[in-house]
PDB file of N, CA and C in Angstrom:
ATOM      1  N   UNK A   1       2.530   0.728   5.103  1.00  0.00           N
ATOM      2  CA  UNK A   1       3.782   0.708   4.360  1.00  0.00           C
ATOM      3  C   UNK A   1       3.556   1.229   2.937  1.00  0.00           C
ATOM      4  N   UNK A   2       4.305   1.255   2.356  1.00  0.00           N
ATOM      5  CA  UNK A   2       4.128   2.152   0.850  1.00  0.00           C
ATOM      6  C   UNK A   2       4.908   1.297  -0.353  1.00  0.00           C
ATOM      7  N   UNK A   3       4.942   1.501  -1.089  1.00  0.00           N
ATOM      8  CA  UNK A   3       5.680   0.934  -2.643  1.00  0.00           C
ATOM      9  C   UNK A   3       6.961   1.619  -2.679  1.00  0.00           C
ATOM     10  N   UNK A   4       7.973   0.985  -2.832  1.00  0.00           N
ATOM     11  CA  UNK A   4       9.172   1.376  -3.253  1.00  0.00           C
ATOM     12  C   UNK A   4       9.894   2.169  -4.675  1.00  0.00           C
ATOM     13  N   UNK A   5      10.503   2.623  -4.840  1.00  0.00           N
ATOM     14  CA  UNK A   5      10.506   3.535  -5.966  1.00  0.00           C
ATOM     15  C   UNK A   5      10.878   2.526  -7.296  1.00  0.00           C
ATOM     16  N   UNK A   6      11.350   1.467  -7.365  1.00  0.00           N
ATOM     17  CA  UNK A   6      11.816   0.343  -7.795  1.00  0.00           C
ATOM     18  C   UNK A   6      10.774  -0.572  -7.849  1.00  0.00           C
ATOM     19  N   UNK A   7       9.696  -0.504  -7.352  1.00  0.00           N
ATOM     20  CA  UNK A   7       8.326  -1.085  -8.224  1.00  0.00           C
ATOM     21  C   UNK A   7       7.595  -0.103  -8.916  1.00  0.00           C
ATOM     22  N   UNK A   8       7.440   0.755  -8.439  1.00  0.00           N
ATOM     23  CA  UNK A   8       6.969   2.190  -8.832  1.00  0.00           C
ATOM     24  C   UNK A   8       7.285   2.383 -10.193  1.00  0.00           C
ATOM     25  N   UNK A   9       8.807   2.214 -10.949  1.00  0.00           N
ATOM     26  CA  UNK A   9       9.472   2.219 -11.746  1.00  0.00           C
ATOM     27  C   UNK A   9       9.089   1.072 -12.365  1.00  0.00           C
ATOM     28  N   UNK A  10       9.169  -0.480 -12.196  1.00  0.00           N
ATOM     29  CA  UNK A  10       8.928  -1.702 -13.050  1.00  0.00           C
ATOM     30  C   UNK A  10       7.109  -1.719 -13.620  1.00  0.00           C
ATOM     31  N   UNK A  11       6.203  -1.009 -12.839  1.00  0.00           N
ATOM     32  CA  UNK A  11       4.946  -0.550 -13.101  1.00  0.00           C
ATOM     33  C   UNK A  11       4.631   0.443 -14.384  1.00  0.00           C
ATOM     34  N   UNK A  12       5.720   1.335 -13.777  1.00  0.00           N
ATOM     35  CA  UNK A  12       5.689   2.094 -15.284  1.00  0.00           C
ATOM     36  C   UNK A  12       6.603   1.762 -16.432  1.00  0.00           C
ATOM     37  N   UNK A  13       7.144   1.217 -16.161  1.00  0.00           N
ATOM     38  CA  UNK A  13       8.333   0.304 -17.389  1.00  0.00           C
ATOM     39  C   UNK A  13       7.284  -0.474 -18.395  1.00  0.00           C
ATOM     40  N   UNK A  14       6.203  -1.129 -17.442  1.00  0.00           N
ATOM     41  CA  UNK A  14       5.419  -2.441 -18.222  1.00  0.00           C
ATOM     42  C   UNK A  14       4.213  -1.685 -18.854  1.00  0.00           C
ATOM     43  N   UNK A  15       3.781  -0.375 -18.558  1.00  0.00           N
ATOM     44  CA  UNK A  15       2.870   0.705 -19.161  1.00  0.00           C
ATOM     45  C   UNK A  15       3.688   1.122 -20.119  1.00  0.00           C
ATOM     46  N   UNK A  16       4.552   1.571 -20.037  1.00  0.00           N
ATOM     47  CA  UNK A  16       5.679   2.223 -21.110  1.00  0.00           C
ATOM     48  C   UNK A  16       4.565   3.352 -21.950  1.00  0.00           C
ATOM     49  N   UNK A  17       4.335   4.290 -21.665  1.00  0.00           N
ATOM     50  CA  UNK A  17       3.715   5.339 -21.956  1.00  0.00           C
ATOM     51  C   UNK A  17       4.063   5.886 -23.679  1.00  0.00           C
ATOM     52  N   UNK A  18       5.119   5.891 -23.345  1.00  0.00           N
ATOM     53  CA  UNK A  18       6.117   6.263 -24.666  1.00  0.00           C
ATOM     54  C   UNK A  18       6.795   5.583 -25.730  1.00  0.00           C
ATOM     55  N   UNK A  19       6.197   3.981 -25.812  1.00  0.00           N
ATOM     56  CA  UNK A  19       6.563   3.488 -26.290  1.00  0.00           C
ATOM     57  C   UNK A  19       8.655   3.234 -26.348  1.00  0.00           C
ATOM     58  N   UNK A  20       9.465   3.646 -25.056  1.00  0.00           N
ATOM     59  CA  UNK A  20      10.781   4.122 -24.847  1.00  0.00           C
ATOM     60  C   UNK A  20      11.489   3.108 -24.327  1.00  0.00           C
ATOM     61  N   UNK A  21      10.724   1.350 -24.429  1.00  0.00           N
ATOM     62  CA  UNK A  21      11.137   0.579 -24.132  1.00  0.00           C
ATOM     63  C   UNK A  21      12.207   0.662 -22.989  1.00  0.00           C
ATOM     64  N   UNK A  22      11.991   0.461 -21.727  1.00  0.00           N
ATOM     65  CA  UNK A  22      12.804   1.012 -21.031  1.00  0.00           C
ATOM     66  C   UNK A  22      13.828  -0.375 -20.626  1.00  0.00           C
ATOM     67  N   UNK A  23      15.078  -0.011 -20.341  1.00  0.00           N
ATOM     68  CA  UNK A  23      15.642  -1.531 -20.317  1.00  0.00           C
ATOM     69  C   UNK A  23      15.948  -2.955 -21.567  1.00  0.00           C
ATOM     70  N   UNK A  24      15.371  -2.887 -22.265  1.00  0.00           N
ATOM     71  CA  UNK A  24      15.899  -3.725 -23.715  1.00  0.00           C
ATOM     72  C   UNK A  24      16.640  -2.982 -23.884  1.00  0.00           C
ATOM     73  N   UNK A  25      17.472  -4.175 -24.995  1.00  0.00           N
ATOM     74  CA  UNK A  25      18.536  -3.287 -25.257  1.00  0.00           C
ATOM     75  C   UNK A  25      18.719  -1.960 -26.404  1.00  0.00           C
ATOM     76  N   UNK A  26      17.594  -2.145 -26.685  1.00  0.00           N
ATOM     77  CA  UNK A  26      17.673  -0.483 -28.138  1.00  0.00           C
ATOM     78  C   UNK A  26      17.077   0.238 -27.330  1.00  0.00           C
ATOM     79  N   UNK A  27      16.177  -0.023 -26.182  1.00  0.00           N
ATOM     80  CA  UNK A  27      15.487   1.068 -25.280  1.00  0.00           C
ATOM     81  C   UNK A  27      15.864   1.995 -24.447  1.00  0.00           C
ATOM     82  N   UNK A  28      15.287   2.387 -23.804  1.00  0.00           N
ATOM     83  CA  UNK A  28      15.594   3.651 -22.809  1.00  0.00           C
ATOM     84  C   UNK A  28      16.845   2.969 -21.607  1.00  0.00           C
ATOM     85  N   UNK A  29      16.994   3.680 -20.619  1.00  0.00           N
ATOM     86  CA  UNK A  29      17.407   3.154 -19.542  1.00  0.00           C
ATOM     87  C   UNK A  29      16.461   2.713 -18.405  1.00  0.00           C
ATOM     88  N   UNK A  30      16.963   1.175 -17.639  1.00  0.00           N
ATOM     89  CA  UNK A  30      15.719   0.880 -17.180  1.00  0.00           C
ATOM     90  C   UNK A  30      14.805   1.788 -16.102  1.00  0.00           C
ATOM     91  N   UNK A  31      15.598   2.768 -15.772  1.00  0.00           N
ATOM     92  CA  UNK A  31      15.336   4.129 -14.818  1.00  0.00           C
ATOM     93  C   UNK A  31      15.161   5.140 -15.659  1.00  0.00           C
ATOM     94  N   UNK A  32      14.263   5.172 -16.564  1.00  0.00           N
ATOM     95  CA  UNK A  32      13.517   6.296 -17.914  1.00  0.00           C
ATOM     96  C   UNK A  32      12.764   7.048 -16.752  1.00  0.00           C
ATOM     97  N   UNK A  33      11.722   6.312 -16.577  1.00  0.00           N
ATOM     98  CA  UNK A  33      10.887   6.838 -15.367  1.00  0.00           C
ATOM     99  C   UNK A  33      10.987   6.873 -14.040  1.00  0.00           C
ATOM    100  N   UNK A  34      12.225   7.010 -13.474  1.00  0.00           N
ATOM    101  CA  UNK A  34      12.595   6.971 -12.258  1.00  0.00           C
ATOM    102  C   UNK A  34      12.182   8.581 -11.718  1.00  0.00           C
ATOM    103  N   UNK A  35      11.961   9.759 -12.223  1.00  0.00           N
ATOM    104  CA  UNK A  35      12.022  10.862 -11.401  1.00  0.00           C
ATOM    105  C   UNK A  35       9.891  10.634 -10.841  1.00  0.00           C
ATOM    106  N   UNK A  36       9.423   9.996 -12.418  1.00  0.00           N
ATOM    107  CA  UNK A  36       8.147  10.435 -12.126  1.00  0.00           C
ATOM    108  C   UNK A  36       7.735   9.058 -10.818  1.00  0.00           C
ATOM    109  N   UNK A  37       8.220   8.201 -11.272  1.00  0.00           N
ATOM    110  CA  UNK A  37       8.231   6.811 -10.455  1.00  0.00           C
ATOM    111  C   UNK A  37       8.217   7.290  -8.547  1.00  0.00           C
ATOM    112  N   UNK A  38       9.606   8.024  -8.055  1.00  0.00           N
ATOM    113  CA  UNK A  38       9.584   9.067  -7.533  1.00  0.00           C
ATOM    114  C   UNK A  38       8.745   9.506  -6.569  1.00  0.00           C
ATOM    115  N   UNK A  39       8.095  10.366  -7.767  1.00  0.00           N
ATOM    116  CA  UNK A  39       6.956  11.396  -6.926  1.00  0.00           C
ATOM    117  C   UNK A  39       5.661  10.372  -6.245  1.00  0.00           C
ATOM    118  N   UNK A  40       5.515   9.508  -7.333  1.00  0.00           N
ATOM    119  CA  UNK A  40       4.702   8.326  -7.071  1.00  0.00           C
ATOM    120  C   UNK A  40       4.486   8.082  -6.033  1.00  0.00           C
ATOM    121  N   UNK A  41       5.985   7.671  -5.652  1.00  0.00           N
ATOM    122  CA  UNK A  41       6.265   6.654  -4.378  1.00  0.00           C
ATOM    123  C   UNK A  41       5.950   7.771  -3.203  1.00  0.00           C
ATOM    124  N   UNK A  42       6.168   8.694  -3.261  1.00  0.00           N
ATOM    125  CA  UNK A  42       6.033   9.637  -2.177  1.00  0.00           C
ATOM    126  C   UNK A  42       4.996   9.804  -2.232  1.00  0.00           C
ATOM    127  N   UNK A  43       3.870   9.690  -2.555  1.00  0.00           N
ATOM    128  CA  UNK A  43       2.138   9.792  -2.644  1.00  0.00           C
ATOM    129  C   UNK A  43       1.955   8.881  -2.043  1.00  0.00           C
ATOM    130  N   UNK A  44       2.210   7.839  -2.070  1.00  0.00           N
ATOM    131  CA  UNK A  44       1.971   6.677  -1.815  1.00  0.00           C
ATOM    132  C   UNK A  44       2.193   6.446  -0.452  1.00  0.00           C
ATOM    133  N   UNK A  45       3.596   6.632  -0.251  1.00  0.00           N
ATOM    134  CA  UNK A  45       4.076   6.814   1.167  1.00  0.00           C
ATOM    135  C   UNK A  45       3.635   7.666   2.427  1.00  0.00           C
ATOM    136  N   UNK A  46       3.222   8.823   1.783  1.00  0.00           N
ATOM    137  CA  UNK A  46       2.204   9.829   2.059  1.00  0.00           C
ATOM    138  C   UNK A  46       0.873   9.956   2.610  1.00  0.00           C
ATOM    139  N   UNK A  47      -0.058   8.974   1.446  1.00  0.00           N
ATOM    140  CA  UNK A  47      -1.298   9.074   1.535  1.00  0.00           C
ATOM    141  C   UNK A  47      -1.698   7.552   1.798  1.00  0.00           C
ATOM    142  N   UNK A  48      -0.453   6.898   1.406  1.00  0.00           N
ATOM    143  CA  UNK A  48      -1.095   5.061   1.491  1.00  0.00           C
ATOM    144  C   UNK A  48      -1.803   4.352   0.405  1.00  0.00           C
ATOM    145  N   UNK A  49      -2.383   5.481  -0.608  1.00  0.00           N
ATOM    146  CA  UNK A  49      -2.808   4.979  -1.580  1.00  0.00           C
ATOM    147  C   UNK A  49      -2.589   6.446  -3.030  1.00  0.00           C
ATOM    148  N   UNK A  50      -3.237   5.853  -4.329  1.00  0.00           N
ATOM    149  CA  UNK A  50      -2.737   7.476  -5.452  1.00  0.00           C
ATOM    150  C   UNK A  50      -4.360   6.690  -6.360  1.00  0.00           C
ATOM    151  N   UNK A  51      -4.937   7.877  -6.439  1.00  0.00           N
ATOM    152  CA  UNK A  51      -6.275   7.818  -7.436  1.00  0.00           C
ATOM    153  C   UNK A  51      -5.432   8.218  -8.926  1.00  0.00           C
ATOM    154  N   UNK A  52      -6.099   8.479  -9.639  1.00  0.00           N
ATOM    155  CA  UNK A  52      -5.796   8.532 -11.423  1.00  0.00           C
ATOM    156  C   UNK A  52      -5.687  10.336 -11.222  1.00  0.00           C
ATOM    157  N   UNK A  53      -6.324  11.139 -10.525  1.00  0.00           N
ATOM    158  CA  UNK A  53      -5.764  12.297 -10.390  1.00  0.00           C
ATOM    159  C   UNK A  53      -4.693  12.479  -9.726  1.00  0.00           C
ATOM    160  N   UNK A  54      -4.026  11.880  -9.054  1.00  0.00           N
ATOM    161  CA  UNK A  54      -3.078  12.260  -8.210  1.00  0.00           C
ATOM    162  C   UNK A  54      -1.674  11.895  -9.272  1.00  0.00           C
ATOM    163  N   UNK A  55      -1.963  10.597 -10.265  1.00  0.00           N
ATOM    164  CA  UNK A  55      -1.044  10.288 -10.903  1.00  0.00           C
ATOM    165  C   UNK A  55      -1.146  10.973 -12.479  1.00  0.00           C
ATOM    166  N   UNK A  56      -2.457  11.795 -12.785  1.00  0.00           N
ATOM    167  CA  UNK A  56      -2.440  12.474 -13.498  1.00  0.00           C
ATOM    168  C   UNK A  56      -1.663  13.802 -13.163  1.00  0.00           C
ATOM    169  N   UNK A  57      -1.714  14.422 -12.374  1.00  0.00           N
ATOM    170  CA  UNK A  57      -1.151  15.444 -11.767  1.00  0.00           C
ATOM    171  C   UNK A  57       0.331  15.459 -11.935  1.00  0.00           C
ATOM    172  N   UNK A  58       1.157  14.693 -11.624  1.00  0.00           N
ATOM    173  CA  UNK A  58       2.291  14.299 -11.567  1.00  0.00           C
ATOM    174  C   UNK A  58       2.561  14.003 -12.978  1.00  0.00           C
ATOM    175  N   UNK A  59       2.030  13.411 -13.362  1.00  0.00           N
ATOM    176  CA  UNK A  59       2.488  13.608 -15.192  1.00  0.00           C
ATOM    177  C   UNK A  59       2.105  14.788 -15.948  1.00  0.00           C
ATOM    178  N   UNK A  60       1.172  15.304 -15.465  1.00  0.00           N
ATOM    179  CA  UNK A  60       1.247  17.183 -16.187  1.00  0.00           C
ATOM    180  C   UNK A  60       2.297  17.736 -15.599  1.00  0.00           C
ATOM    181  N   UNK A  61       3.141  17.325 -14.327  1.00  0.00           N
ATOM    182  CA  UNK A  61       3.664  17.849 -13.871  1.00  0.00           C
ATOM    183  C   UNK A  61       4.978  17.947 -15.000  1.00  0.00           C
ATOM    184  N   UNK A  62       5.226  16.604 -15.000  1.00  0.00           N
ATOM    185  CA  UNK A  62       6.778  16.345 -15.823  1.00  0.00           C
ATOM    186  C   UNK A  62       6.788  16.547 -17.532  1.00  0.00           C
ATOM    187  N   UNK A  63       5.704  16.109 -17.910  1.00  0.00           N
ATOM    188  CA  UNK A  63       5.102  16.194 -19.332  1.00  0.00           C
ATOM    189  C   UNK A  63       4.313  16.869 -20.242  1.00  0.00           C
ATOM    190  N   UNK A  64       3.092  17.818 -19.373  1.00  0.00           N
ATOM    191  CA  UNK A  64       2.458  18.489 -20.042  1.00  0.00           C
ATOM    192  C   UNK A  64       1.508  17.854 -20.226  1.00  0.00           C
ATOM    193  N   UNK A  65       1.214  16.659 -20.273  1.00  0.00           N
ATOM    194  CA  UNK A  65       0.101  16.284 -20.337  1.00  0.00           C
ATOM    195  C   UNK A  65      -0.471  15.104 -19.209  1.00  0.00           C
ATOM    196  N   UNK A  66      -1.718  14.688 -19.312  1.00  0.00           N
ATOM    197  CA  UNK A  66      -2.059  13.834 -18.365  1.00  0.00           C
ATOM    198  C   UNK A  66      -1.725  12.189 -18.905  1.00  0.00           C
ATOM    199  N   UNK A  67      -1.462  11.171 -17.674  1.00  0.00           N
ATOM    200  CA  UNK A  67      -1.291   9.929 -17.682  1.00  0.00           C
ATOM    201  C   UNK A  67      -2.133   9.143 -18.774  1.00  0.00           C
ATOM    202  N   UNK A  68      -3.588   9.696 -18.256  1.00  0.00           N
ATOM    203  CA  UNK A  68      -4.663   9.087 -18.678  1.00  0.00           C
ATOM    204  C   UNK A  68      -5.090   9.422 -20.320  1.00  0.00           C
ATOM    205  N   UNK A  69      -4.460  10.590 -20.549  1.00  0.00           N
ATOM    206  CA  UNK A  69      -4.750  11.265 -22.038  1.00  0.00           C
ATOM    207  C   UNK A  69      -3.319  10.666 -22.962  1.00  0.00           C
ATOM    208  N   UNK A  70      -2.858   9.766 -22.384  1.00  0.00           N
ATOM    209  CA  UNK A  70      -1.802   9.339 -23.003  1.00  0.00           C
ATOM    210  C   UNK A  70      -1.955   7.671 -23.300  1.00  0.00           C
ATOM    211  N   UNK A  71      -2.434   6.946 -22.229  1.00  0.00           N
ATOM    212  CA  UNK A  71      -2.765   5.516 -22.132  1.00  0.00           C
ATOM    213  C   UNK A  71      -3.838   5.073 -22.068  1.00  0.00           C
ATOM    214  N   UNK A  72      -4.923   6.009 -22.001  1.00  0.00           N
ATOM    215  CA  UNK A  72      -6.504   5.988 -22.160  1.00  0.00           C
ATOM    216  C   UNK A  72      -6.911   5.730 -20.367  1.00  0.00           C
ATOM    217  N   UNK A  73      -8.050   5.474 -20.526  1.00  0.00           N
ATOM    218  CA  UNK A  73      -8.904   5.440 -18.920  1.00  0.00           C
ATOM    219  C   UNK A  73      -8.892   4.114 -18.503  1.00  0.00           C
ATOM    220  N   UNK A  74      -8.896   3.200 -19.243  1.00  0.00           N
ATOM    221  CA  UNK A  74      -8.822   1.429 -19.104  1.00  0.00           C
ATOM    222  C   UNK A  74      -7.572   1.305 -18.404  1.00  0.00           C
ATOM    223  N   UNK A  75      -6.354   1.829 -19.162  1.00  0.00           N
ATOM    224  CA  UNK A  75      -4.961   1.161 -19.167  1.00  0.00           C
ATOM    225  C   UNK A  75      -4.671   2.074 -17.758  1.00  0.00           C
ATOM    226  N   UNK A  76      -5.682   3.274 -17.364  1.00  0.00           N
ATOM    227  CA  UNK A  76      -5.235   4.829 -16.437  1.00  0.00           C
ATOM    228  C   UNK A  76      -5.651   3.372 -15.238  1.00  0.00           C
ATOM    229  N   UNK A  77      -6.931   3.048 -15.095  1.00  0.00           N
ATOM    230  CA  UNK A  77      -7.513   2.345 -13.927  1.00  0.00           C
ATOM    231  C   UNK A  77      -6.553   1.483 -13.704  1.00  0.00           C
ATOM    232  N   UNK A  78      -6.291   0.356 -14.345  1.00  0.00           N
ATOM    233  CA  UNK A  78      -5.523  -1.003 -14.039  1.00  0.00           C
ATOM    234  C   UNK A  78      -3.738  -0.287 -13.320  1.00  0.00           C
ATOM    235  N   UNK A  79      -3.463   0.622 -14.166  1.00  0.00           N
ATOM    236  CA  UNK A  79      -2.272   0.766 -13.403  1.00  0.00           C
ATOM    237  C   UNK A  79      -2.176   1.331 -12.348  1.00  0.00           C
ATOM    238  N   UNK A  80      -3.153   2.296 -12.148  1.00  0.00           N
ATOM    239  CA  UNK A  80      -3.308   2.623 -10.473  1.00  0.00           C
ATOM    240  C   UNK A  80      -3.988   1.750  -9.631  1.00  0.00           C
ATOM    241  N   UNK A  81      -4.419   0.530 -10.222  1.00  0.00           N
ATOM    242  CA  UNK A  81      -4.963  -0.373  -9.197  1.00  0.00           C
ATOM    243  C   UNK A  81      -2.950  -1.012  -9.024  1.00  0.00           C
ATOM    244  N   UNK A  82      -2.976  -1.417  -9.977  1.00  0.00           N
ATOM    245  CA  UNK A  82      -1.072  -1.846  -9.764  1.00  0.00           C
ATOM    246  C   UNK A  82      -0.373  -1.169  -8.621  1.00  0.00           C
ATOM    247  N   UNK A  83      -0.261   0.253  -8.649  1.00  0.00           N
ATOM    248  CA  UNK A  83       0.424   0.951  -7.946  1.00  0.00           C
ATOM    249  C   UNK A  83      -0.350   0.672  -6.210  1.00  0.00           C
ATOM    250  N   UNK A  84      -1.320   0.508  -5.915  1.00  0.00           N
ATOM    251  CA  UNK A  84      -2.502   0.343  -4.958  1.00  0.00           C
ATOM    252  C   UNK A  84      -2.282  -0.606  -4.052  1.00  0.00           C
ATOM    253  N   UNK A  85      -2.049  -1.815  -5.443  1.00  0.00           N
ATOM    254  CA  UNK A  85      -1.565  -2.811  -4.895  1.00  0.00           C
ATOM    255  C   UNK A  85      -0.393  -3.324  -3.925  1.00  0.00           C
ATOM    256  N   UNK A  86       0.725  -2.114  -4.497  1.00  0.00           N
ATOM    257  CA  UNK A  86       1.679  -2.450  -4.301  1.00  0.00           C
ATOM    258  C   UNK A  86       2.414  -1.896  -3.112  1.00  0.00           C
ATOM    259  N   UNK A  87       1.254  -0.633  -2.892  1.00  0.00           N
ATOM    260  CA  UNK A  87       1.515  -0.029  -1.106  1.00  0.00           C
ATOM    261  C   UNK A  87       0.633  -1.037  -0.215  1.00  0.00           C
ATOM    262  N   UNK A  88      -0.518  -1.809  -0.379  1.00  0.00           N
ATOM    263  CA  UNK A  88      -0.706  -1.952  -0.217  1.00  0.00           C
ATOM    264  C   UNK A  88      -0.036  -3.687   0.531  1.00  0.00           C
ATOM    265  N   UNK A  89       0.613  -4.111  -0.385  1.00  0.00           N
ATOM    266  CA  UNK A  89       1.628  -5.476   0.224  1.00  0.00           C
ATOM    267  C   UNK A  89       3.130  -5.148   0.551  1.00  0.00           C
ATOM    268  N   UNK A  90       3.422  -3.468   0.629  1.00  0.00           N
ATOM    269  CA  UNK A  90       4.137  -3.143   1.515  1.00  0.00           C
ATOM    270  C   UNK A  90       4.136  -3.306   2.613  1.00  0.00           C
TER     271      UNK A  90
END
């Protein structure tokens, strides 16, 4: 089973990359990251699991730059263990 695009999304809400607070109320909308959230989920669904390249990839995709060059390699690991997790108790 795979992760839903709606955890996919609350995963990257609680990383908040951009500091874009997503969901408070001066913040973003709580679907900021819903396109990249997305692609996520379809990796996931896909492959059953997403390494730090696969979710780096996908953020050069949308951004120009990588996941990991944005939140460092600590914060890169723990959230793809998150995401891992979460096909995983699908």
């Amino acid at each position: 089973m795979t992760a839903g695009v709606d955890a996919v999304i609350a995963a990257l809400n609680d990383v908040d990359p951009y500091g874009l607070a997503p969901g408070e109320p001066d913040g973003a909308p709580s679907d900021e990251y819903a396109p990249e959230a997305s692609e996520l989920a379809g990796i996931l669904a896909q492959q059953g699991s997403v390494s730090s390249q696969d979710v780096d990839r996908v953020w050069q995709h949308w951004f120009g730059d990588t996941l990991t060059g944005v939140i460092g390699a600590s914060a890169m690991t723990a959230f793809v263990a998150r995401l891992n997790e979460l096909a995983s108790a699908s």
